[in-house]
Protein backbone atom coordinates (compact mmCIF):
# COMPACT_ATOMS: atom_id res chain seq x y z
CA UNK A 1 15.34 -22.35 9.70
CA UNK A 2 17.96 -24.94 8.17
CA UNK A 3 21.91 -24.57 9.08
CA UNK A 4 23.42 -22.89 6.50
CA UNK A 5 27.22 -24.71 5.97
CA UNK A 6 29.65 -21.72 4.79
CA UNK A 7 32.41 -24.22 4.76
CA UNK A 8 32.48 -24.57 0.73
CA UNK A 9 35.49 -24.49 -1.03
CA UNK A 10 36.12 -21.02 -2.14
CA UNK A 11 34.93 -21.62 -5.96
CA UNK A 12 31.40 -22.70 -5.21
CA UNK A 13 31.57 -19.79 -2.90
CA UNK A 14 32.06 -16.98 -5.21
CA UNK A 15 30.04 -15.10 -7.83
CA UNK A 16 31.18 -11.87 -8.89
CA UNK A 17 28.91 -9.04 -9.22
CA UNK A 18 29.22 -6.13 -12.01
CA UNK A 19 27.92 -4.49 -14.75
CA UNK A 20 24.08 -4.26 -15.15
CA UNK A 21 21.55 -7.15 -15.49
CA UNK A 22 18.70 -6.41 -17.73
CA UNK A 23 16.30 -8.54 -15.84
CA UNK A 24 17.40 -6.85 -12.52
CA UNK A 25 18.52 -3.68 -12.53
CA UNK A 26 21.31 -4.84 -10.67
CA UNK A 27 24.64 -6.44 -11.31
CA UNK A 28 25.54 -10.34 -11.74
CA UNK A 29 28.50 -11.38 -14.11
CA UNK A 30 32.41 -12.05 -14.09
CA UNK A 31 35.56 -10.81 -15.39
CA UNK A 32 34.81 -10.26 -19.03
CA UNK A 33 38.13 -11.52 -21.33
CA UNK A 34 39.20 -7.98 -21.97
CA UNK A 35 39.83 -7.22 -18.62
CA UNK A 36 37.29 -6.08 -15.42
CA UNK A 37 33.64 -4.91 -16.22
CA UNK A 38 33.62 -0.90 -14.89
CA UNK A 39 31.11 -1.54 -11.45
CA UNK A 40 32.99 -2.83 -8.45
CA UNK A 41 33.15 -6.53 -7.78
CA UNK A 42 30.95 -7.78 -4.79
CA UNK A 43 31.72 -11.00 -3.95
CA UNK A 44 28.27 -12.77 -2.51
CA UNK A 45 27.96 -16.23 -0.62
CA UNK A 46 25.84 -18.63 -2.90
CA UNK A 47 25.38 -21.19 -0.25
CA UNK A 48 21.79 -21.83 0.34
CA UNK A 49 19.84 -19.48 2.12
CA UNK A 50 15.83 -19.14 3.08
CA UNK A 51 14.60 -15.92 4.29
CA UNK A 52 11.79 -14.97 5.73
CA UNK A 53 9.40 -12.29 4.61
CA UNK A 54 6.48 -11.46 7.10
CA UNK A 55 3.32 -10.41 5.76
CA UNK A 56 2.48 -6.86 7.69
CA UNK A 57 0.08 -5.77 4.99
CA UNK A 58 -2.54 -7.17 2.81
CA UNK A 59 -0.89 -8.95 -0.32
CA UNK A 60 -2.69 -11.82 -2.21
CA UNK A 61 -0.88 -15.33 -1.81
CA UNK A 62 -0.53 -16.05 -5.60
CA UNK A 63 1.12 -11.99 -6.24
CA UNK A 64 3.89 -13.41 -3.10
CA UNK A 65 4.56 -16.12 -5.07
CA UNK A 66 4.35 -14.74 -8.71
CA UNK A 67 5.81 -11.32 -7.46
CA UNK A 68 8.04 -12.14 -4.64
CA UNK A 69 9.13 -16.12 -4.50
CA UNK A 70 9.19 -17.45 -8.35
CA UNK A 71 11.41 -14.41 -9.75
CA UNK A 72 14.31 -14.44 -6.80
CA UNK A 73 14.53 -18.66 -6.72
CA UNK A 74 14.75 -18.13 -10.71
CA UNK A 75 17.22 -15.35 -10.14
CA UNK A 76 19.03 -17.08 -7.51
CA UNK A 77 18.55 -20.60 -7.03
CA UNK A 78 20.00 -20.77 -3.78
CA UNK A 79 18.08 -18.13 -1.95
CA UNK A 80 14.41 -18.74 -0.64
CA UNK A 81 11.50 -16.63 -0.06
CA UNK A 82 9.77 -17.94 3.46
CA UNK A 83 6.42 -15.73 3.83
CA UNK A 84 5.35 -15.30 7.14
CA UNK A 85 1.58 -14.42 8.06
CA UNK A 86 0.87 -13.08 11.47
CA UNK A 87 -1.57 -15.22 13.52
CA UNK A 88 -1.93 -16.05 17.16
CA UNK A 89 1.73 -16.36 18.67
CA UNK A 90 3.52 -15.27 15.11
CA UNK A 91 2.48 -11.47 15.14
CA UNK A 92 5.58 -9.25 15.18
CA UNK A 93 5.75 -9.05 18.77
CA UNK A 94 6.02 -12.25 19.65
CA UNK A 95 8.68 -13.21 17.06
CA UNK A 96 11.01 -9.98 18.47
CA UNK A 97 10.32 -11.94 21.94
CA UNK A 98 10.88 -15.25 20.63
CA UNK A 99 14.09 -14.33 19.37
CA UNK A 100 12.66 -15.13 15.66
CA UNK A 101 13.18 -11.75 14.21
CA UNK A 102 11.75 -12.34 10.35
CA UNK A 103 15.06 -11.55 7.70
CA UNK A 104 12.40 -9.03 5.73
CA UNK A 105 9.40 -7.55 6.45
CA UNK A 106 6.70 -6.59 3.86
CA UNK A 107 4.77 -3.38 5.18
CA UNK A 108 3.28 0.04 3.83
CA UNK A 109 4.83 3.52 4.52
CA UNK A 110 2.09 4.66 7.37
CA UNK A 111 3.44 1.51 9.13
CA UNK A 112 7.13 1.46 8.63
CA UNK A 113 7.36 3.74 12.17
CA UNK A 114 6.18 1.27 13.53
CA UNK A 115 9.22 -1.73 12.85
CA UNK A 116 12.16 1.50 13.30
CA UNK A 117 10.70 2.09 16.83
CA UNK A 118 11.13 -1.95 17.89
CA UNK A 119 14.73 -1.34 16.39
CA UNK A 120 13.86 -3.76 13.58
CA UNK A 121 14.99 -1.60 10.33
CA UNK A 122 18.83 0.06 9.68
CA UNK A 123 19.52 2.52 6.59
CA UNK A 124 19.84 -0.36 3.79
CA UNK A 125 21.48 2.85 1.48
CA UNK A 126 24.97 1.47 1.95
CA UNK A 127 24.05 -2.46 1.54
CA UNK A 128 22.20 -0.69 -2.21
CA UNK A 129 25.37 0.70 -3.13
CA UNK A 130 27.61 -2.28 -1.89
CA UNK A 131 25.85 -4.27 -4.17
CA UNK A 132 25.17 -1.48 -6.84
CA UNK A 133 21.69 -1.60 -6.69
CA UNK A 134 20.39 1.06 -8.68
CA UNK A 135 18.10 3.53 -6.70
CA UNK A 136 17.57 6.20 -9.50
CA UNK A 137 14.97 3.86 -10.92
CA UNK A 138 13.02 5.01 -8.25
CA UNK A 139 9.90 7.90 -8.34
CA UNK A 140 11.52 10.21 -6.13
CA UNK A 141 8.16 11.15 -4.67
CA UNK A 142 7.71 7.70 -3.57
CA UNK A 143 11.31 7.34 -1.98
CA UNK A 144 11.00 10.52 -0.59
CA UNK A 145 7.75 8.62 1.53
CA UNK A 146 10.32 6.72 2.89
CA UNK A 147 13.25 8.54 3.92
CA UNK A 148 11.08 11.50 5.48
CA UNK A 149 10.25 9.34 8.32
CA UNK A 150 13.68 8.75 9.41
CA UNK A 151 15.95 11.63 10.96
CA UNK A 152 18.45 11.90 8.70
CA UNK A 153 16.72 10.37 5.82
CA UNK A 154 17.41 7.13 6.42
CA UNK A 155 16.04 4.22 4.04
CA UNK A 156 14.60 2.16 5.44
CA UNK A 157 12.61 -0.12 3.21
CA UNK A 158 12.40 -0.43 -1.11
CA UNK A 159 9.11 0.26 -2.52
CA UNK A 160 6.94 -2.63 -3.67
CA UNK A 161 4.00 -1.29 -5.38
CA UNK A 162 2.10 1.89 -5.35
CA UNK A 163 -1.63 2.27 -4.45
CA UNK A 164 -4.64 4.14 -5.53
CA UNK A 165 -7.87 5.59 -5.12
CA UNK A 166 -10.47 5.19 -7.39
CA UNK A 167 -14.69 5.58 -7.68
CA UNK A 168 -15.84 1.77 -8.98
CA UNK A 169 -19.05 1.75 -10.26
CA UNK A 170 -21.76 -0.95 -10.64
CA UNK A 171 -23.48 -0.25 -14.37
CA UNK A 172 -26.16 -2.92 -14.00
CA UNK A 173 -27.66 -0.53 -10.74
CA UNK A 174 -27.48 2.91 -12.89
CA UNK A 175 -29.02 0.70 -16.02
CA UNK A 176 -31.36 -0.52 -13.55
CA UNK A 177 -32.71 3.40 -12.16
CA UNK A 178 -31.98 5.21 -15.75
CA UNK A 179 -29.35 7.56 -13.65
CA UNK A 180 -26.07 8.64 -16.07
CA UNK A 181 -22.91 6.90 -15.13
CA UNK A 182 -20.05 8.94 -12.84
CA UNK A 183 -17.42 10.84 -14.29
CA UNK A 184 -13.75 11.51 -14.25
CA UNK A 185 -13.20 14.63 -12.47
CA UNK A 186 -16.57 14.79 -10.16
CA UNK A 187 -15.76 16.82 -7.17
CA UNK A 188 -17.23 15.34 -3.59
CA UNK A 189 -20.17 17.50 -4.12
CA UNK A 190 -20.74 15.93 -7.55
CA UNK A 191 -20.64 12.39 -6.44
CA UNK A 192 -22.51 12.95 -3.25
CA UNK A 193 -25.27 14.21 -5.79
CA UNK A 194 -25.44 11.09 -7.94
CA UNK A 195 -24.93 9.05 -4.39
CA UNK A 196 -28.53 11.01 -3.78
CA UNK A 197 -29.98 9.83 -7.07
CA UNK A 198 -28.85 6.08 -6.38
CA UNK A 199 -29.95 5.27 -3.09
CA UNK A 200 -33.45 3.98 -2.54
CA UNK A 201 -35.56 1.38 -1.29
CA UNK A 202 -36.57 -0.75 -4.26
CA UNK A 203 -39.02 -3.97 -3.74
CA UNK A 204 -37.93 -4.54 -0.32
CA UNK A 205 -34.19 -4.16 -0.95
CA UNK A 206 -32.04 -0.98 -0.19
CA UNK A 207 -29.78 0.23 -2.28
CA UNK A 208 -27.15 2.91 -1.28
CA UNK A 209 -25.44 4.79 -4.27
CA UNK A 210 -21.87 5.95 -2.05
CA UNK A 211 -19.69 4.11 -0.01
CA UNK A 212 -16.51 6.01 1.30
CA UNK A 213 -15.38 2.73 2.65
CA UNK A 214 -14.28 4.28 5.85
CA UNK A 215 -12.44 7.79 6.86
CA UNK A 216 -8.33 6.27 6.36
CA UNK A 217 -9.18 5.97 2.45
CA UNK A 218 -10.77 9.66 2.58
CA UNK A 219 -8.07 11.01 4.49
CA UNK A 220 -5.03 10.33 2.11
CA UNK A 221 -6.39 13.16 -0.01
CA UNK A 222 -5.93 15.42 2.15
CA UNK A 223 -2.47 14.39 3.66
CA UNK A 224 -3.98 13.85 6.98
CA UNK A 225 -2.49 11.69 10.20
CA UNK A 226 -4.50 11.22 13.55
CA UNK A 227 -0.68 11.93 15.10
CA UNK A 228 1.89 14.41 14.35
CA UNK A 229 4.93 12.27 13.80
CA UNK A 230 7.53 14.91 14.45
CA UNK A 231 5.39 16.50 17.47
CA UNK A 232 4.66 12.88 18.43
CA UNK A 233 1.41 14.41 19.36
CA UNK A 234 -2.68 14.00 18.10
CA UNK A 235 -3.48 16.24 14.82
CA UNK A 236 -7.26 15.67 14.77
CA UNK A 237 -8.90 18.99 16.19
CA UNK A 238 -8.05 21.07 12.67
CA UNK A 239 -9.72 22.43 9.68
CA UNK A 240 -8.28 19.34 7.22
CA UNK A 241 -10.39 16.39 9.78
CA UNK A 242 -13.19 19.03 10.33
CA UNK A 243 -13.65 19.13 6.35
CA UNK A 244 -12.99 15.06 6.53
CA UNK A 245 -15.86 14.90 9.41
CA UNK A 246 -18.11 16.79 7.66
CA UNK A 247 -17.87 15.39 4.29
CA UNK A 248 -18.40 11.66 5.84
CA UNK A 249 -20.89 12.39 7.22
CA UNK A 250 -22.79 13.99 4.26
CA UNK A 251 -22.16 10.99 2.03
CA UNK A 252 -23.09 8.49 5.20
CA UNK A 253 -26.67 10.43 6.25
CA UNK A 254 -28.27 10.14 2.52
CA UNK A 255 -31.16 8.68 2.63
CA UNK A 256 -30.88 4.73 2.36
CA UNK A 257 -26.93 5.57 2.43
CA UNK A 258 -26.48 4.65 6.41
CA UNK A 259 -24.06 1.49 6.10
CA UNK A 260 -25.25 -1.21 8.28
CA UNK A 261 -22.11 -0.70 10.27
CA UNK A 262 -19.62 1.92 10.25
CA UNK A 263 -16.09 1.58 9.88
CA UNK A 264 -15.94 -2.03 9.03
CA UNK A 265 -13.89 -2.34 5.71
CA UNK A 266 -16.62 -3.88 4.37
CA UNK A 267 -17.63 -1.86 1.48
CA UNK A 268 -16.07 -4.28 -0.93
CA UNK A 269 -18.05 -7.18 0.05
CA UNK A 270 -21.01 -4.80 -0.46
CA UNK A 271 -19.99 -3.82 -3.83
CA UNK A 272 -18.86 -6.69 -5.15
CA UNK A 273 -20.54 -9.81 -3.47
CA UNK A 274 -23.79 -7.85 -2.33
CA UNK A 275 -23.94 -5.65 -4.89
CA UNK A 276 -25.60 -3.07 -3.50
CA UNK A 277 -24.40 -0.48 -3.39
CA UNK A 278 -23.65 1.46 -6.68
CA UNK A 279 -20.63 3.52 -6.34
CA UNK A 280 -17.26 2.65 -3.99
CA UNK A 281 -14.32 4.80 -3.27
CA UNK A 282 -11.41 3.38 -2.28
CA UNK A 283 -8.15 1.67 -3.07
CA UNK A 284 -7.36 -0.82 -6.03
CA UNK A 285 -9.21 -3.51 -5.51
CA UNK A 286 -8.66 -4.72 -9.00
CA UNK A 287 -7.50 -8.40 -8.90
CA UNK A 288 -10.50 -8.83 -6.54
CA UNK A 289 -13.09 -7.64 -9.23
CA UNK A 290 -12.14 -10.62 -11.56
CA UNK A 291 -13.88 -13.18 -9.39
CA UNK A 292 -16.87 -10.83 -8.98
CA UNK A 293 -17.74 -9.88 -12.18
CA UNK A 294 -17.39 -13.51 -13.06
CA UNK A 295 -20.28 -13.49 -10.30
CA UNK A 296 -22.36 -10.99 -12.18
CA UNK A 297 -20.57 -7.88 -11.47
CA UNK A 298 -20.58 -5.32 -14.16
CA UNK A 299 -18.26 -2.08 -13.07
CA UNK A 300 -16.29 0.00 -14.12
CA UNK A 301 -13.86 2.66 -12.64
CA UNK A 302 -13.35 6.94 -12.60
CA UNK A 303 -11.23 9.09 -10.65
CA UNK A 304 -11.50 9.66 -7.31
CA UNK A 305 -13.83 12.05 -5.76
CA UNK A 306 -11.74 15.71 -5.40
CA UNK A 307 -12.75 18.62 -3.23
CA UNK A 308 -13.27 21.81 -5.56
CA UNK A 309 -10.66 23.26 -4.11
CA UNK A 310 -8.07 20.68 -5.13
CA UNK A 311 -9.02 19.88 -8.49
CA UNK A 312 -5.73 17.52 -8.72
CA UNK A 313 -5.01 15.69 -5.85
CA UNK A 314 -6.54 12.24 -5.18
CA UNK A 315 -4.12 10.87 -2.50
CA UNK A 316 -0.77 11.00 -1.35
CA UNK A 317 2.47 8.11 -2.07
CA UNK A 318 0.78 5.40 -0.42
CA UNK A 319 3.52 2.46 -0.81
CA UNK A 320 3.46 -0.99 -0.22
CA UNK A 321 7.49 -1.68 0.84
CA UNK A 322 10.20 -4.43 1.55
CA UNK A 323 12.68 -3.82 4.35
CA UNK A 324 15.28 -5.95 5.88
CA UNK A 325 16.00 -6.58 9.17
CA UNK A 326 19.11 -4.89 10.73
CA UNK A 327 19.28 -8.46 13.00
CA UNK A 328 19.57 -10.31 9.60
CA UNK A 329 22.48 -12.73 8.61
CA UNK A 330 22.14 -12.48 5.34
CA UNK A 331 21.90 -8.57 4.24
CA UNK A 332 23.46 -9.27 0.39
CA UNK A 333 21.27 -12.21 -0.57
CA UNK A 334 18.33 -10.24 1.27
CA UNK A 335 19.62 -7.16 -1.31
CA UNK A 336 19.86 -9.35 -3.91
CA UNK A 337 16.37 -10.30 -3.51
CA UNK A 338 15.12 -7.20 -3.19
CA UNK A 339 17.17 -6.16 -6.34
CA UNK A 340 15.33 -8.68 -8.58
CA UNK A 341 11.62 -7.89 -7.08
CA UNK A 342 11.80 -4.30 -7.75
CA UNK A 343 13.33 -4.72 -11.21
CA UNK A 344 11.84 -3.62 -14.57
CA UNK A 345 11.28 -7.27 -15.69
CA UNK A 346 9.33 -7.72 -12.20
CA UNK A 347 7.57 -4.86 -12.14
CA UNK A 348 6.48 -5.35 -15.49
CA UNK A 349 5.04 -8.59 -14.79
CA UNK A 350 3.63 -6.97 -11.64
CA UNK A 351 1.95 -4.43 -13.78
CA UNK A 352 0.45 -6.70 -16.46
CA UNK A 353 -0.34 -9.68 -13.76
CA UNK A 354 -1.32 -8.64 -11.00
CA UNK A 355 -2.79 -4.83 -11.88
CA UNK A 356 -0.18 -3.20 -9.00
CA UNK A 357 0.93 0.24 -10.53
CA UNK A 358 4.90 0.25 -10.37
CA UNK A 359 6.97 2.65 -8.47
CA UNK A 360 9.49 2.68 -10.50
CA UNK A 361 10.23 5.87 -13.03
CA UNK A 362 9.03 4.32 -16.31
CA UNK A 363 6.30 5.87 -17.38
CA UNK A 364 5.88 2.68 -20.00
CA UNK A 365 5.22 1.03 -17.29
CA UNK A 366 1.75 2.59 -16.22
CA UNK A 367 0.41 2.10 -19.90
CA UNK A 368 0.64 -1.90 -19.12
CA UNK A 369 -1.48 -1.88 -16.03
CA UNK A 370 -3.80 -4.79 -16.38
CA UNK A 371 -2.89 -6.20 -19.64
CA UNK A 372 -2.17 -9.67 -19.37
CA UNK A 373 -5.30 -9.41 -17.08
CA UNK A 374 -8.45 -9.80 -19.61
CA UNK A 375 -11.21 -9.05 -17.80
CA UNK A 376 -9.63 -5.24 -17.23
CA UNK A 377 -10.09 -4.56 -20.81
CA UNK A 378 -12.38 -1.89 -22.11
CA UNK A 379 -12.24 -0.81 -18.50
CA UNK A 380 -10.98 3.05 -17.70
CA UNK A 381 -7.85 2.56 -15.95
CA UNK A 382 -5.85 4.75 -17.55
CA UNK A 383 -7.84 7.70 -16.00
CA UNK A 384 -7.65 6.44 -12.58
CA UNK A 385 -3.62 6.14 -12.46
CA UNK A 386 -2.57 9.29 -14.24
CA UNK A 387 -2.12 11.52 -11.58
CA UNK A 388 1.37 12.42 -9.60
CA UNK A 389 0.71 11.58 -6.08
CA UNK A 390 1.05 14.50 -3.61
CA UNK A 391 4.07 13.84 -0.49
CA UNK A 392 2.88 11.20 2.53
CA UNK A 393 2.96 12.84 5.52
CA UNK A 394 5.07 12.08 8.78
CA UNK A 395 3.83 8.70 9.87
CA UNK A 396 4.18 8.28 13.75
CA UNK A 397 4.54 4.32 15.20
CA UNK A 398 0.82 5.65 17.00
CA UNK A 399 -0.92 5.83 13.70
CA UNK A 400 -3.17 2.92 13.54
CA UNK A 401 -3.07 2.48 17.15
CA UNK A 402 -5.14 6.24 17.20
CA UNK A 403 -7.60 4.62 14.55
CA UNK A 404 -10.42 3.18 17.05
CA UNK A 405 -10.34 6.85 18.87
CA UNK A 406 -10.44 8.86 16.36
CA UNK A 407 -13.69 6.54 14.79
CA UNK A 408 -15.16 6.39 17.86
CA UNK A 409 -15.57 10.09 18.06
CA UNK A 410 -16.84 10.37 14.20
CA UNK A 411 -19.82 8.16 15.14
CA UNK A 412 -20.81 10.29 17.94
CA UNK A 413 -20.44 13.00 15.57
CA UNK A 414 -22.19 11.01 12.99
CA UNK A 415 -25.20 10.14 15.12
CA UNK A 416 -25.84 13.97 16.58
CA UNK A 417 -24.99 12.99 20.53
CA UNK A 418 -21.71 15.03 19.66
CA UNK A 419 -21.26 18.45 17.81
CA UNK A 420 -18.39 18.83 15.38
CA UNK A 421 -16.06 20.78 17.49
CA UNK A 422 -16.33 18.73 20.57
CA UNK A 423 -16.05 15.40 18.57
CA UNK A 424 -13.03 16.92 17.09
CA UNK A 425 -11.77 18.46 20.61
CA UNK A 426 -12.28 14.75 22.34
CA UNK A 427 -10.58 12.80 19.47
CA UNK A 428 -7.81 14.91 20.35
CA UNK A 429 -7.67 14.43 23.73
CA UNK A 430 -8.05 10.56 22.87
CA UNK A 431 -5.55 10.43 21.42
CA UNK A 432 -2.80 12.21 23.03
CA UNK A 433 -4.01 10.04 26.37
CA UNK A 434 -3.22 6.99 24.42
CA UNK A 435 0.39 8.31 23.45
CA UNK A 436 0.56 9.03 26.73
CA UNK A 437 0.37 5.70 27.89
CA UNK A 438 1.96 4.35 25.31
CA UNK A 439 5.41 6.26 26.38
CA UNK A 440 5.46 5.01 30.24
């Protein structure tokens, strides 16, 4: 990273911030002629400055640059975005033992345990208020996913984006077998019943009508963690990953529904390269869909399958964040930054661009989704984003570490060499032997 040289004269220095900026939410300005503006002045360095955001989560290239780099170098000219992909010698890990500690870190809210426990993250409430940054334009639900994983309700991280579930559908393959499309509202019972109806053998080539995608994406319905944050202990042997287990497994054992491998993240590729299979449930995977329906793919989208007995709920606050690093020398300009990417104007464009539903309180906001993207129109995506999302849970650092255990023991389920309640039982025990190690 380039020497910064802080030895300016105090004029180029300086810029004052107050009052409220339209384009960020947050405050940039000077002494107006009739006398101070009302916020408190915050006097910022404006010497050059590059920071650098590591990638922890999936993020297209052109949204970090439309979303993330363009708007805070047109903001503030003198501070630059860096990203920072993880590869061999650059994961997270090896910068902290390097000594390379990234200034920001882009992550999701089941992972954020993970960065407090290296002693990466610090409260960043007092660095919002220092430089007035406005956190009541915030969804408290999705804040609230934040703080709840710190002790004293620390935050440690700004929200980014919001995700969502949603049932895509491939028309051409209901066309094709004269089967009605899905439906907002279908319960799991519902769309395991059309699954039925769309998976077949057909001139050589199978076609499977459900793909769950794998059991994380099923799981945020229900609130459910393989660990117990607080407890710091496993939470799979219990009624909500017993109903999990066993509805899995009914959409998986259709006939022709078997995916060729399980767990794989590859139900996607399936739908939209492949296109095979005929309905997917997972998260958005709407800027993807452009390139395959230029490929031949006509979808379209309904709600996510519910369980009759929650009629409402189709995941919890699932958050794509920005934190900065406690080790960082530059906290304001990394504020500042942060200030300007989770601003209306931002958002907006976020919204309309790039089809990311906004965290932000607006609820203008969610009527844009998708509309400077053409290819979304006519499609029902209005449906798909109404609903409140239900509280995350208590992420623990374990989380995705627990992941391969807790899979491991669903495919023995899965394939009959395990009952339910022992697959459950030994998940369980899987996991808390993992934590285990993972404290000596």
């Amino acid at each position: 990273m380039k020497q910064r040289n802080r030895f300016i004269t105090a004029a180029s220095l300086l810029i004052f911030i107050s009052g409220c900026s339209s384009s960020t939410g947050g405050t940039i300005g000077t002494e107006s002629k009739g006398g101070p503006t009302s916020a408190p002045k915050v006097i910022v360095d404006t010497s050059p400055v590059t920071l650098t955001l590591y990638i922890a989560t999936g993020i297209a290239d052109k949204d970090v640059k439309n979303l993330i780099v363009d708007p805070v170098k047109k903001k503030y000219p003198h501070i630059t975005i860096e990203p920072l992909i993880p590869g061999q010698g650059t994961k997270i890990e090896d910068l902290v033992t390097a000594g390379k500690i990234p200034d920001l870190i882009y992550t999701w809210n089941g992972d954020l345990g993970k960065f407090k426990q290296m002693d990466l993250l610090e409260d960043m409430t007092p660095l919002a208020k220092k430089n007035n940054v406005d956190l009541g334009r915030f969804e408290p639900v999705v804040l609230e996913s934040i703080t709840k994983l710190a002790e004293k309700s620390e935050l440690y991280a700004l929200p980014f984006s919001l995700n969502f579930n949603a049932t895509y559908y491939n028309k051409e393959l209901f066309d094709k077998f004269g089967v009605p499309y899905p439906k907002d509202g279908m319960t799991w019972d519902e769309a395991i019943e059309l699954g039925k109806k769309m998976s077949r053998l057909d001139n050589g080539v199978t076609y499977r009508g459900l793909d769950s995608d794998q059991l994380g994406r099923m799981s945020t319905q229900l609130s459910l963690t393989m660990v117990d944050g607080k407890a710091n202990k496993a939470s799979v042997n219990n009624e909500g990953w017993k109903k999990l287990f066993e509805t899995a497994k009914r959409v998986w054992s259709l006939p022709n529904n078997t995916p060729p491998k399980m767990m794989t993240f590859n139900g996607g590729k399936w739908f939209m390269e492949d296109k095979n299979v005929a309905m997917l449930t997972t998260a958005n995977i709407l800027s993807s869909l452009e390139s395959a329906e230029k490929n031949g793919l006509n979808w379209d989208v309904v709600t996510f399958p519910v369980y009759k007995e929650n009629p409402n709920v189709y995941r919890y606050a699932e958050a794509h964040l920005i934190a900065i690093t406690k080790s960082t020398k530059y906290k304001d300009q990394a504020m500042q930054a942060l200030d300007v990417i989770t601003s209306e104007e931002v958002q907006r464009l976020s919204v309309r661009t790039a089809a990311k539903p906004s965290p932000l309180k607006n609820p203008e906001l969610k009527k844009e989704l998708g509309a400077d993207m053409p290819f979304l129109k006519g499609k029902n995506l209005q449906s798909v984003i109404k609903d409140t999302p239900a509280p995350a849970p208590y992420f623990s650092p374990y989380e995705n570490d627990s992941r391969g255990s807790v899979w491991g023991s669903f495919e023995e389920y899965f394939n009959d060499t395990k009952d339910l309640n022992t697959a459950l039982r030994e998940a369980d025990e899987k996991v808390n032997k993992l934590l285990d190690s993972k404290k000596k």
